[in-house]
C-alpha atoms as a PDB file:
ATOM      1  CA  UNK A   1     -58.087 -49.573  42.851  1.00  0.00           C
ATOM      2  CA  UNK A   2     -61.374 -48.589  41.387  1.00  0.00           C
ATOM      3  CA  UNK A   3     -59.901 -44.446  42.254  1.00  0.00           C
ATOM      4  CA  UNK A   4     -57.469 -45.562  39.459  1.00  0.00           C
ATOM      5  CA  UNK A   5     -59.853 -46.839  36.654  1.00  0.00           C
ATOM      6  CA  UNK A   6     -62.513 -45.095  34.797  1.00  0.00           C
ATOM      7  CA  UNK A   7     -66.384 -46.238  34.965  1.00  0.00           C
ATOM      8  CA  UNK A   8     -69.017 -46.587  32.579  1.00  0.00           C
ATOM      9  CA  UNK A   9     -72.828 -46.367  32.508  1.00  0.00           C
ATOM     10  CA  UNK A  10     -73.638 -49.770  34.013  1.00  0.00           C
ATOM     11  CA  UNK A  11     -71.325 -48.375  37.438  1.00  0.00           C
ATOM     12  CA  UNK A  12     -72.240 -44.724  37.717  1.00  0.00           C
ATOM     13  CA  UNK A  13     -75.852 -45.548  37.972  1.00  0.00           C
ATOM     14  CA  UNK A  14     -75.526 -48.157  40.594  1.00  0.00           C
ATOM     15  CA  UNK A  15     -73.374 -45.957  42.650  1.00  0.00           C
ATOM     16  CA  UNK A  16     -75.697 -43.419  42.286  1.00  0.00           C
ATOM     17  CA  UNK A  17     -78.895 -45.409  43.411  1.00  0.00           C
ATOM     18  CA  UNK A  18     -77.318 -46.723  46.057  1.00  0.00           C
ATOM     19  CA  UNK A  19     -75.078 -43.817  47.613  1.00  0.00           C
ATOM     20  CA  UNK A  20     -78.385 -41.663  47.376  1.00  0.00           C
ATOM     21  CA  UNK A  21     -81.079 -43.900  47.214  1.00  0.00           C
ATOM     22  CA  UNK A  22     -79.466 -46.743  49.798  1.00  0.00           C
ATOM     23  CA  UNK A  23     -80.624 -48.771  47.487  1.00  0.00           C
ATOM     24  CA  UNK A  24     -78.963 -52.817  48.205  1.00  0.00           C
ATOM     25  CA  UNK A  25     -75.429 -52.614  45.917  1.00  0.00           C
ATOM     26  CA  UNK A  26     -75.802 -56.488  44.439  1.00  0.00           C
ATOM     27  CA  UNK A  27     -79.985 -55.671  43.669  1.00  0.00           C
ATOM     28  CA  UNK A  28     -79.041 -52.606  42.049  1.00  0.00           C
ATOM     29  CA  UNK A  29     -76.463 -53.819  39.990  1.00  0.00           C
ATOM     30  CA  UNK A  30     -78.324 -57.102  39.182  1.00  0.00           C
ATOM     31  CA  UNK A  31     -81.105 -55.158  37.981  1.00  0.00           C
ATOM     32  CA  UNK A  32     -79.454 -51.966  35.934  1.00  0.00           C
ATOM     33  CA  UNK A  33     -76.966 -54.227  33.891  1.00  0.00           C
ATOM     34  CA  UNK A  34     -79.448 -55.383  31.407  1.00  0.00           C
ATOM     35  CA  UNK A  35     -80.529 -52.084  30.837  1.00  0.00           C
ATOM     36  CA  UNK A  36     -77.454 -51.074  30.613  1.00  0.00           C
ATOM     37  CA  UNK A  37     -76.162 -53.812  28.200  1.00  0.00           C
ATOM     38  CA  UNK A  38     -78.860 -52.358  26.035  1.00  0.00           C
ATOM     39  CA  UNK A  39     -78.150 -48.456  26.213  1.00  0.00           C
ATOM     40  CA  UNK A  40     -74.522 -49.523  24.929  1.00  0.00           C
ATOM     41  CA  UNK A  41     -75.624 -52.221  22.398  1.00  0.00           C
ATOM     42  CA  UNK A  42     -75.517 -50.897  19.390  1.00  0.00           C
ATOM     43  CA  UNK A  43     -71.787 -48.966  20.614  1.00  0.00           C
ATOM     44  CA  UNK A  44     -70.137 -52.158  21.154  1.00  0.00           C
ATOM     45  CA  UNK A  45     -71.644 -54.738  19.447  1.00  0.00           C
ATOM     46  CA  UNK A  46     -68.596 -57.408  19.712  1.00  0.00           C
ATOM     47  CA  UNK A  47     -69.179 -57.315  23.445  1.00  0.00           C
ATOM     48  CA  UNK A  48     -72.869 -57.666  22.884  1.00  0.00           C
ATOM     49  CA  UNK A  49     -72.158 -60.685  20.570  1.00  0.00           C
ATOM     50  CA  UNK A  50     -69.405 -62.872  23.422  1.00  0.00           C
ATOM     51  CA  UNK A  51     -71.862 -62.340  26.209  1.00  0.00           C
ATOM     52  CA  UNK A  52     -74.717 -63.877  23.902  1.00  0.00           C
ATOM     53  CA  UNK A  53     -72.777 -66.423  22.880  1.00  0.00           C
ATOM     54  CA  UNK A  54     -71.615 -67.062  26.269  1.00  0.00           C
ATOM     55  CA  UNK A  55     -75.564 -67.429  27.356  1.00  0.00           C
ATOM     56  CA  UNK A  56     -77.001 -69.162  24.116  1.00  0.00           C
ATOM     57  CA  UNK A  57     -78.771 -66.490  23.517  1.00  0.00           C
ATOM     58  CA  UNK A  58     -79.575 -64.212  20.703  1.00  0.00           C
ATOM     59  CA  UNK A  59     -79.688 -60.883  22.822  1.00  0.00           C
ATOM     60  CA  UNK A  60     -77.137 -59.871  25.871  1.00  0.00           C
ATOM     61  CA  UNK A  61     -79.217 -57.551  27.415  1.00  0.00           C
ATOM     62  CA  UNK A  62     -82.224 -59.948  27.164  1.00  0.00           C
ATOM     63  CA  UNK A  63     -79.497 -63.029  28.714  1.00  0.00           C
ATOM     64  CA  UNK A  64     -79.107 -60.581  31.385  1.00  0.00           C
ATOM     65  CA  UNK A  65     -82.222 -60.072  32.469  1.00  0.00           C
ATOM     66  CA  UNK A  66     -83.711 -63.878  32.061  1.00  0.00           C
ATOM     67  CA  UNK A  67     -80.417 -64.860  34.023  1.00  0.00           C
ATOM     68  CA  UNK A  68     -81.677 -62.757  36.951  1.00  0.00           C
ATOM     69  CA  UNK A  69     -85.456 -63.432  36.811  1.00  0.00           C
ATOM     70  CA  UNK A  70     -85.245 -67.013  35.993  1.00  0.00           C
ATOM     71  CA  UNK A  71     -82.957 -67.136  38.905  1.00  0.00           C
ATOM     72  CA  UNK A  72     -85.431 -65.326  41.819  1.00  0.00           C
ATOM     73  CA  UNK A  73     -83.001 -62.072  41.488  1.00  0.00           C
ATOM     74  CA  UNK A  74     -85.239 -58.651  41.508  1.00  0.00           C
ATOM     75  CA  UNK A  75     -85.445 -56.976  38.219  1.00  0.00           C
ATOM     76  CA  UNK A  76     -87.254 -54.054  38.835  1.00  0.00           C
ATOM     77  CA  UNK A  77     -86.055 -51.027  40.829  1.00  0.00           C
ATOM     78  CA  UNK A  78     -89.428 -50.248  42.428  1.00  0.00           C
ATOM     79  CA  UNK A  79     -89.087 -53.856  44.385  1.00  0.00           C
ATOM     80  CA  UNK A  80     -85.649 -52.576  46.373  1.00  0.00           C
ATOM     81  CA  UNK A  81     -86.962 -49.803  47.558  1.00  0.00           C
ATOM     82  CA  UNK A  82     -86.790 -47.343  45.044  1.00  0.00           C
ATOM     83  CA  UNK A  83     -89.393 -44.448  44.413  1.00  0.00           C
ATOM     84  CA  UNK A  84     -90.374 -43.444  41.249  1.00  0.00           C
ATOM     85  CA  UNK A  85     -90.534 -39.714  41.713  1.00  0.00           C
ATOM     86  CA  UNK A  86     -86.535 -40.114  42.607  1.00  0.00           C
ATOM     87  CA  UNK A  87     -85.708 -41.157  38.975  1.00  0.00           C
ATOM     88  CA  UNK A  88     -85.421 -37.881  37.490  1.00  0.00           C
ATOM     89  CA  UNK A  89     -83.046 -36.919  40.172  1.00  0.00           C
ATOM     90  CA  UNK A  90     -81.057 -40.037  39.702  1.00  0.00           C
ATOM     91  CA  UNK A  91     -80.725 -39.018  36.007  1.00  0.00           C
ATOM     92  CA  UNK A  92     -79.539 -35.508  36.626  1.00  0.00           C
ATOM     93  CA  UNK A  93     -77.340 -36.809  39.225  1.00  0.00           C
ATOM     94  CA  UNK A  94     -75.611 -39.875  36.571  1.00  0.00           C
ATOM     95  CA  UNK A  95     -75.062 -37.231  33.990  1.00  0.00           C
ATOM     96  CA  UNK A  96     -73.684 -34.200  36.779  1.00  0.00           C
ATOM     97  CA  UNK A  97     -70.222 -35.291  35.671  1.00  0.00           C
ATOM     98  CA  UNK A  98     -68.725 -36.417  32.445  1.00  0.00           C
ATOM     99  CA  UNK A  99     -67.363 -40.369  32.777  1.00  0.00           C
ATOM    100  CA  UNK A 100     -66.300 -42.527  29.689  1.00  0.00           C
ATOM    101  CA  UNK A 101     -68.857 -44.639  28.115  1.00  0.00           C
ATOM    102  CA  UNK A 102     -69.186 -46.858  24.791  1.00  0.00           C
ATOM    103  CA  UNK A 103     -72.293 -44.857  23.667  1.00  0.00           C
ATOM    104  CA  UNK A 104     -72.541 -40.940  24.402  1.00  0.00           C
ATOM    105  CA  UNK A 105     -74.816 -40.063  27.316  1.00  0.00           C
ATOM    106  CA  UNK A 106     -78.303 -38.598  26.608  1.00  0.00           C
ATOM    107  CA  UNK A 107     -80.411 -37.899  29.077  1.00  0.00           C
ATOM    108  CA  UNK A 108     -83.760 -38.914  27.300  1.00  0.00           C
ATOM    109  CA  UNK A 109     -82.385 -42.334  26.720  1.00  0.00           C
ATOM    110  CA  UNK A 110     -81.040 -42.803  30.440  1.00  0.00           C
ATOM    111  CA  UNK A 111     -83.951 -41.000  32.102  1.00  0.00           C
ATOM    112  CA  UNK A 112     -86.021 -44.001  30.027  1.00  0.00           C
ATOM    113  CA  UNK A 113     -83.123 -47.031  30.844  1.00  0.00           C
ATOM    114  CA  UNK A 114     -84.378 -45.914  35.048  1.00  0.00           C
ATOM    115  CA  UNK A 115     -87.330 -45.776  34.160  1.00  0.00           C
ATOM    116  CA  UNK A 116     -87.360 -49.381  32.349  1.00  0.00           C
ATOM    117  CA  UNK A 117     -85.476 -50.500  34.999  1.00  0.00           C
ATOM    118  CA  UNK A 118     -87.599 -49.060  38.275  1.00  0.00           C
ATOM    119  CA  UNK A 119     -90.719 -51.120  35.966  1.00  0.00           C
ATOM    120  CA  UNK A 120     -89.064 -54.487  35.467  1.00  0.00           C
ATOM    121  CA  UNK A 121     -89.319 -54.110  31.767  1.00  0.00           C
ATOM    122  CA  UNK A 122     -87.061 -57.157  30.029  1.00  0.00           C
ATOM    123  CA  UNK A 123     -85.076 -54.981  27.270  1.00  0.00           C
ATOM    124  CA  UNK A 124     -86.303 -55.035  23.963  1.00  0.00           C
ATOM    125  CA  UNK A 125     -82.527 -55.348  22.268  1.00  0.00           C
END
């Protein structure tokens, strides 16, 4: 089924930490969807505004991440085993080919989503 669909941002980066990073598939995902909630904020902002509703909160990306800390998840890459010298690799390998995604794909702004993401930052959106 998932041969038949497209992926975004959120998907492509946890298949690419874990297929070449082995990095845990739930942990990954748990902790790159806030971060990737933000990267595609301001492209689709009604989303953004039913998942915030859904969580009383002001913020998706922030709901996200509070979710998973508040509820003993790992928010931070570096905790599951990642290294921080791989994340420029990751990035090269997320952008190596083209994939549909609300906002276009720059790899400043996704080399800095990893690197939030390997840190534990809570998104700033």
């Amino acid at each position: 089924m998932l041969g038949q669909v497209g992926v975004a941002l959120h998907h492509k980066l946890c298949h690419t930490l874990g297929g070449t990073f082995n990095l845990p598939h739930a942990e990954t995902h748990t902790i790159v969807l806030p971060h990737a909630l933000a990267y595609n904020a301001a492209a689709a902002p009604s989303a953004m505004k039913r998942i915030a509703q859904a969580q009383h909160a002001s913020s998706a990306p922030q709901a996200a991440f509070d979710l998973a800390r508040d509820n003993g998840a790992p928010v931070a890459l570096r905790t599951i085993g990642m290294e921080e010298r791989d994340l420029d690799r990751a990035c090269e390998l997320a952008l190596a080919s083209p994939y549909p995604n609300p906002r276009p794909l720059e790899a400043i702004a996704i080399r800095r989503l990893l690197q939030d993401a390997f840190e534990g930052r809570r998104p700033g959106v």
